[in-house]
Every structure is written in C-alpha cells, then in structure tokens.
C-alpha atoms as a PDB file:
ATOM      1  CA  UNK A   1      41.066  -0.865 -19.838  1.00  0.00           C
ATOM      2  CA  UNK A   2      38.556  -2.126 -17.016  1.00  0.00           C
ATOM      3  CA  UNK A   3      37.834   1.206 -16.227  1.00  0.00           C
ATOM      4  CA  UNK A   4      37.006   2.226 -19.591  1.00  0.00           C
ATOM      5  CA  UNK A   5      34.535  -0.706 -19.760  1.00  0.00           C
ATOM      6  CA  UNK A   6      32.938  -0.020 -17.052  1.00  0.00           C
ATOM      7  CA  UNK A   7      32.518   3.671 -17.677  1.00  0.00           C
ATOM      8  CA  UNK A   8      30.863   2.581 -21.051  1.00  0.00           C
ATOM      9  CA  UNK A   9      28.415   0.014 -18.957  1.00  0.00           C
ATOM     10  CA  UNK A  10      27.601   3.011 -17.022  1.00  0.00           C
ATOM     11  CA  UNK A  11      27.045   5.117 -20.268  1.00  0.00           C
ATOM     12  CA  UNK A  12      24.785   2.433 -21.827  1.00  0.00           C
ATOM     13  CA  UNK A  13      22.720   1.751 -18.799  1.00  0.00           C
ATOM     14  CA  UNK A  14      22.182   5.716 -18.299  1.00  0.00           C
ATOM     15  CA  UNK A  15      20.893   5.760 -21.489  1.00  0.00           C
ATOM     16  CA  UNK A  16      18.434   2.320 -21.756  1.00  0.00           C
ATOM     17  CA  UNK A  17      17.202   2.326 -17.755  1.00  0.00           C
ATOM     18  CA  UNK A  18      15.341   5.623 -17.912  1.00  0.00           C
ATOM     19  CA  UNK A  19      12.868   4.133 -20.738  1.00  0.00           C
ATOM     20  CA  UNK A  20      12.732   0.956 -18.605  1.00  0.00           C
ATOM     21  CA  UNK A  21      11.894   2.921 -15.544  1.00  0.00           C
ATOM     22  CA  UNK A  22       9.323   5.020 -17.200  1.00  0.00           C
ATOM     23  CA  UNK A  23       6.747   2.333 -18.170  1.00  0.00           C
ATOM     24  CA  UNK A  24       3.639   2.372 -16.307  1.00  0.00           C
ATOM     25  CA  UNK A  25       1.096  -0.055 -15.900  1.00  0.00           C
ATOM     26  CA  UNK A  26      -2.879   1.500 -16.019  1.00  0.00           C
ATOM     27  CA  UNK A  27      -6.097   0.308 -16.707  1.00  0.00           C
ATOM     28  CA  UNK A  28      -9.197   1.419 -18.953  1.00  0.00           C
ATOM     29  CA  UNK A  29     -11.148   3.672 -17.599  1.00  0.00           C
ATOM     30  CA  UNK A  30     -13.871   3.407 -19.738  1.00  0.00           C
ATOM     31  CA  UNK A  31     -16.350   1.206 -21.031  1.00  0.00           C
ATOM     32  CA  UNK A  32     -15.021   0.608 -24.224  1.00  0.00           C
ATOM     33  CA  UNK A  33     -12.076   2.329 -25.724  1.00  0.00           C
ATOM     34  CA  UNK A  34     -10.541   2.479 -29.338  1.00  0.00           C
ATOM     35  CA  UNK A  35      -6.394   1.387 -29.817  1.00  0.00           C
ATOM     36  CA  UNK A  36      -4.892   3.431 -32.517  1.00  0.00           C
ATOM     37  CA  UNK A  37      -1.901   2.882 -34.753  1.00  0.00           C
ATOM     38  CA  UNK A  38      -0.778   6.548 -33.734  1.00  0.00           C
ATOM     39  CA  UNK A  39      -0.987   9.155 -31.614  1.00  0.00           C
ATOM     40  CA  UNK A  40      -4.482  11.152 -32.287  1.00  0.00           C
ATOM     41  CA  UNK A  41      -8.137  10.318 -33.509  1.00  0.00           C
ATOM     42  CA  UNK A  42      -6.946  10.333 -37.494  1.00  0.00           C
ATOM     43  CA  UNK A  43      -5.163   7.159 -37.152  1.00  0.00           C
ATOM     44  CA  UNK A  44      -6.725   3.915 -37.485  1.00  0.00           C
ATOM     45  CA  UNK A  45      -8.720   2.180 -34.976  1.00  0.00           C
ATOM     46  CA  UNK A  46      -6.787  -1.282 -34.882  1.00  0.00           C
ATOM     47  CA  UNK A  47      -8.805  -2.731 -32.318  1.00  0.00           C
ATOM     48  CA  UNK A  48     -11.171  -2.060 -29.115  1.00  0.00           C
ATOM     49  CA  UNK A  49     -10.938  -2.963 -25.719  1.00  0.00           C
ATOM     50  CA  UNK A  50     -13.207  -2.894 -22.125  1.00  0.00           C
ATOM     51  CA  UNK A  51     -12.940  -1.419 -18.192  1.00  0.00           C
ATOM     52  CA  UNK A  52     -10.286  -2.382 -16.627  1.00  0.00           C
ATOM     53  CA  UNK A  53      -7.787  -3.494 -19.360  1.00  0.00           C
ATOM     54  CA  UNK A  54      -4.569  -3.426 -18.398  1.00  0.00           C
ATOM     55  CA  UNK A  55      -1.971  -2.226 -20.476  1.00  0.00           C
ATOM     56  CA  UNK A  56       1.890  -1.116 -20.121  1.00  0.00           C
ATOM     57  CA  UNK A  57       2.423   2.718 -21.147  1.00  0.00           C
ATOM     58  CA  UNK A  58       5.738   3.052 -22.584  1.00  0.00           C
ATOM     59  CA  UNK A  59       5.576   7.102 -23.150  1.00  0.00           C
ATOM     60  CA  UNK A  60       2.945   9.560 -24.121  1.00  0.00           C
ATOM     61  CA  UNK A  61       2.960  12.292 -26.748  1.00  0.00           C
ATOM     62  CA  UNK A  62       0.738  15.219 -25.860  1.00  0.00           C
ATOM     63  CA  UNK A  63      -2.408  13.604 -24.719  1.00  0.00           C
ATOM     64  CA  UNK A  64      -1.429  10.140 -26.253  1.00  0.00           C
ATOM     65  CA  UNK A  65      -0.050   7.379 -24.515  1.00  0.00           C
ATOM     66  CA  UNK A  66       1.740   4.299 -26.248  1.00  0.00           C
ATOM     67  CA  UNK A  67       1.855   1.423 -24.701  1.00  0.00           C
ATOM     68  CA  UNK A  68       2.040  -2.735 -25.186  1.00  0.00           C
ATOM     69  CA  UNK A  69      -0.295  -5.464 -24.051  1.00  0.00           C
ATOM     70  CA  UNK A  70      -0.687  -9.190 -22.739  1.00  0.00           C
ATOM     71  CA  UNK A  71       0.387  -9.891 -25.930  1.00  0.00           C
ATOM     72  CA  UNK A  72       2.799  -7.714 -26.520  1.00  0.00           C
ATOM     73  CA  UNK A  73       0.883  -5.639 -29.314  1.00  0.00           C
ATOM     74  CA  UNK A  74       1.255  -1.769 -29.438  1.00  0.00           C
ATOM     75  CA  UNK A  75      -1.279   0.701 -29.499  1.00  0.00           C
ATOM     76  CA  UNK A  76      -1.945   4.394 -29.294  1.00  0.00           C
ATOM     77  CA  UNK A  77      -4.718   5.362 -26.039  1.00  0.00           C
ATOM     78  CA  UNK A  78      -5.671   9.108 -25.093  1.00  0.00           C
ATOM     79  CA  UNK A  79      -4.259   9.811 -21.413  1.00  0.00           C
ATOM     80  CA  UNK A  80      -8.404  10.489 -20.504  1.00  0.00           C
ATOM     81  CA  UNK A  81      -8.903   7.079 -21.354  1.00  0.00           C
ATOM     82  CA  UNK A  82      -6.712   6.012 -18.694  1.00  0.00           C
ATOM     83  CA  UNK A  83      -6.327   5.625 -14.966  1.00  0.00           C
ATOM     84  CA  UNK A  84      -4.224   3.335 -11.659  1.00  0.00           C
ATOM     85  CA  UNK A  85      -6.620   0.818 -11.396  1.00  0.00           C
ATOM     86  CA  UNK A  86      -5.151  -2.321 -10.281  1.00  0.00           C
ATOM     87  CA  UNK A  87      -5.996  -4.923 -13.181  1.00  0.00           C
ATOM     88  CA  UNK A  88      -5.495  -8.001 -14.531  1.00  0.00           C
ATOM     89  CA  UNK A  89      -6.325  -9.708 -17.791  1.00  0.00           C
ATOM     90  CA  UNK A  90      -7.095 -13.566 -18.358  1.00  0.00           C
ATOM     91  CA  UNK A  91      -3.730 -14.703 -20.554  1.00  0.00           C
ATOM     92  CA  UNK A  92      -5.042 -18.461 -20.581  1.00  0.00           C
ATOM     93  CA  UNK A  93      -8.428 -20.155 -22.482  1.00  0.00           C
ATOM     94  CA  UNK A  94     -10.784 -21.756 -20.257  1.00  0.00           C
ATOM     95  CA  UNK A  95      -9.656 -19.547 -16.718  1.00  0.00           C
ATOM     96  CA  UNK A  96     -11.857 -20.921 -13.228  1.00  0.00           C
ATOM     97  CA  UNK A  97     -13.149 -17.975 -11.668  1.00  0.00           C
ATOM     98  CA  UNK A  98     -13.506 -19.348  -8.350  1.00  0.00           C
ATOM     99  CA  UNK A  99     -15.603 -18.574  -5.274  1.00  0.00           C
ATOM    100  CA  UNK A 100     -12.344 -18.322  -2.939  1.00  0.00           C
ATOM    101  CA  UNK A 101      -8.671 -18.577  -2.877  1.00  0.00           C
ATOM    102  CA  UNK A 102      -8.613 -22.213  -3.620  1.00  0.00           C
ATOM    103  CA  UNK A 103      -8.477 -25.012  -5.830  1.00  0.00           C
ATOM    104  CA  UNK A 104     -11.408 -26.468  -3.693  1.00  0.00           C
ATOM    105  CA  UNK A 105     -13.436 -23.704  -4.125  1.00  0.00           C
ATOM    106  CA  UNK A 106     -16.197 -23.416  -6.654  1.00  0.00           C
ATOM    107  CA  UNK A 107     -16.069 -22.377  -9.702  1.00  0.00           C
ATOM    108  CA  UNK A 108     -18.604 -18.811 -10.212  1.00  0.00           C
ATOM    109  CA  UNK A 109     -17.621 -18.825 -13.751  1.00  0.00           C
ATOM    110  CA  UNK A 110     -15.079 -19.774 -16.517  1.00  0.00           C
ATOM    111  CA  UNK A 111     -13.766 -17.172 -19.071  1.00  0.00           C
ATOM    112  CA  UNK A 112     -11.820 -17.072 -21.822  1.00  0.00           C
ATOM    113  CA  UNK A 113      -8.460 -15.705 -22.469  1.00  0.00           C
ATOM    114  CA  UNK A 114      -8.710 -11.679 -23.118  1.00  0.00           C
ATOM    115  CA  UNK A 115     -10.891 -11.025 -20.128  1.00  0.00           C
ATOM    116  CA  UNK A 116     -10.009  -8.140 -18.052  1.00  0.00           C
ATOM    117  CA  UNK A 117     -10.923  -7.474 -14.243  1.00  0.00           C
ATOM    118  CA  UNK A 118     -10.401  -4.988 -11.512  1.00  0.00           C
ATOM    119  CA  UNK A 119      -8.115  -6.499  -9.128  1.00  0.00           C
ATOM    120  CA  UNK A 120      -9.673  -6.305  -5.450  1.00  0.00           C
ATOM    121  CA  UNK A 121      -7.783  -8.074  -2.983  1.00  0.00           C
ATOM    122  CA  UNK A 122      -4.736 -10.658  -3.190  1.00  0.00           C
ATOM    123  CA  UNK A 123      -4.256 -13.813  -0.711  1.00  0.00           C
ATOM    124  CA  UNK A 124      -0.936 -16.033  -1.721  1.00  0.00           C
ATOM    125  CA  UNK A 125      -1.002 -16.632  -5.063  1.00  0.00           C
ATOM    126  CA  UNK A 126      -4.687 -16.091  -5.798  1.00  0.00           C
ATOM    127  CA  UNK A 127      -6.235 -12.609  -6.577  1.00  0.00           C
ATOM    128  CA  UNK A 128      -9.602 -11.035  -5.719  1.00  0.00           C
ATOM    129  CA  UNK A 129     -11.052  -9.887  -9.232  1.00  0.00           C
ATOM    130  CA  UNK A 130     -14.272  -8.010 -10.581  1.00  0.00           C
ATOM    131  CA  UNK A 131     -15.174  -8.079 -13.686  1.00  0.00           C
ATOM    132  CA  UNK A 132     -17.590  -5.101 -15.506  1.00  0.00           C
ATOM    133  CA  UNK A 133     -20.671  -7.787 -15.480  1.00  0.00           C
ATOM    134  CA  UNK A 134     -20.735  -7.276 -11.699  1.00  0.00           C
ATOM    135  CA  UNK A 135     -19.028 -10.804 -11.412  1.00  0.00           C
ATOM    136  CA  UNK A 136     -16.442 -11.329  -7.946  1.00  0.00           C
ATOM    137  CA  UNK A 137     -14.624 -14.240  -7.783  1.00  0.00           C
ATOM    138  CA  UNK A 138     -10.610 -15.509  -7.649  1.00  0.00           C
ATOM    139  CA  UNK A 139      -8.767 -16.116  -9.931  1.00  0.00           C
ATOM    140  CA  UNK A 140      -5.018 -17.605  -9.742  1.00  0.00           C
ATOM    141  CA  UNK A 141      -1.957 -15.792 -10.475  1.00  0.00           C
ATOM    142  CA  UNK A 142      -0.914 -17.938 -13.008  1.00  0.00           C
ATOM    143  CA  UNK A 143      -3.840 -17.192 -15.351  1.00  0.00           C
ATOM    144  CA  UNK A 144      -3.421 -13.349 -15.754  1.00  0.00           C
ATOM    145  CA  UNK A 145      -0.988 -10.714 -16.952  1.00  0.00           C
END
C-alpha cells in the first residue's frame, strides 16, 4: 500500500511541478503597455501599466504571454512587450524612497503603492531602485513584490 501512495505522490507532483517550474518573472519593456483579458489585440484592454512592471508569466500562447501580478490579477501581454529586467513594484501606500540603505538615510521621495522600478543593486535587505522619472534611491525589501 505505501508504495502505491507514493507512486501516486510521484504521479501528482509530475504533473503540477512542471507549471510551477515554468513561471517566469519579467518586466515591461515599454513605456506603457495594454493588459488584455485574452490572448491577442481583439480582447479587451482591462488595464495599462509602465517600464519596468513586474509581472509573473505563467505560459504564453503564440506571441501572448499570461501572467499574474502584485495583486494577483491576470492579464494577457504580447512576448515584445516583455523582457529580464530585474524589477520591483511598491506593494505598500506611502513607500520612503531613501537616499541609502538605511532607515537613517533621507528620504528622495515617497510613492504610492503600484509604483514600479528597475532594480539596480541590493545591500541586506534594502534594494537599489530606478524609477522611469530618472529617480535612484532605496527602497526596503519589505515594501515591494
């Protein structure tokens, strides 16, 4: 009997891991791209994001990707749309962009949540960010996805 359960584990894991394995976190690659409910330009737009956005790409369909975000919303983006650049968006309102790696530091700016960046460098807990304004700063681990 155990080795009838365990064959079934194997069975079950053969079949869920390979989805697991295949998502993919990108970016945006462009300034400004539209999410669609479905995989081509005659679905509906259901929302727009910037550069750098990161997102999760759970498969793609011909030139379409699928993917979820911060929040866990799904959307349709063409594969040109996308690219490897290391990002991060803001998951928290009211996020201290700081001038270093450090409480102590100042603060450059304060965003809300939403607010993607190109991720630069990392130090601890604290990552180097850019954001498409030309705006460097840190920002702490705990405010992005």
């Amino acid at each position: 009997m155990t080795k009838k359960l365990c064959l079934i584990l194997i069975m079950v894991m053969a079949l869920v891991l390979p989805g697991m394995a295949h998502a993919k976190r990108m970016s945006v690659a462009v300034d400004k791209a539209n999410i669609r409910s479905g995989p081509g330009t005659n679905y509906d737009i259901i929302w727009q994001v910037q550069l750098y956005y990161p997102v999760l790409v759970q498969d793609c369909v011909n030139d379409w990707c699928r993917f979820t975000d911060v929040d866990g919303q799904a959307g349709w983006l063409h594969k040109n749309l996308l690219d490897d650049t290391k990002s991060v968006v803001t998951n928290k309102d009211k996020c201290n962009v700081r001038s270093g790696p450090s409480t102590d530091s100042k603060k450059v700016a304060i965003v809300e949540a939403g607010v993607p960046f190109k991720v630069l460098a990392n130090k601890g807990r604290w990552i180097k960010v850019e954001h498409v304004s030309g705006l460097v700063g840190w920002l702490h681990a705990s405010l992005v996805w």
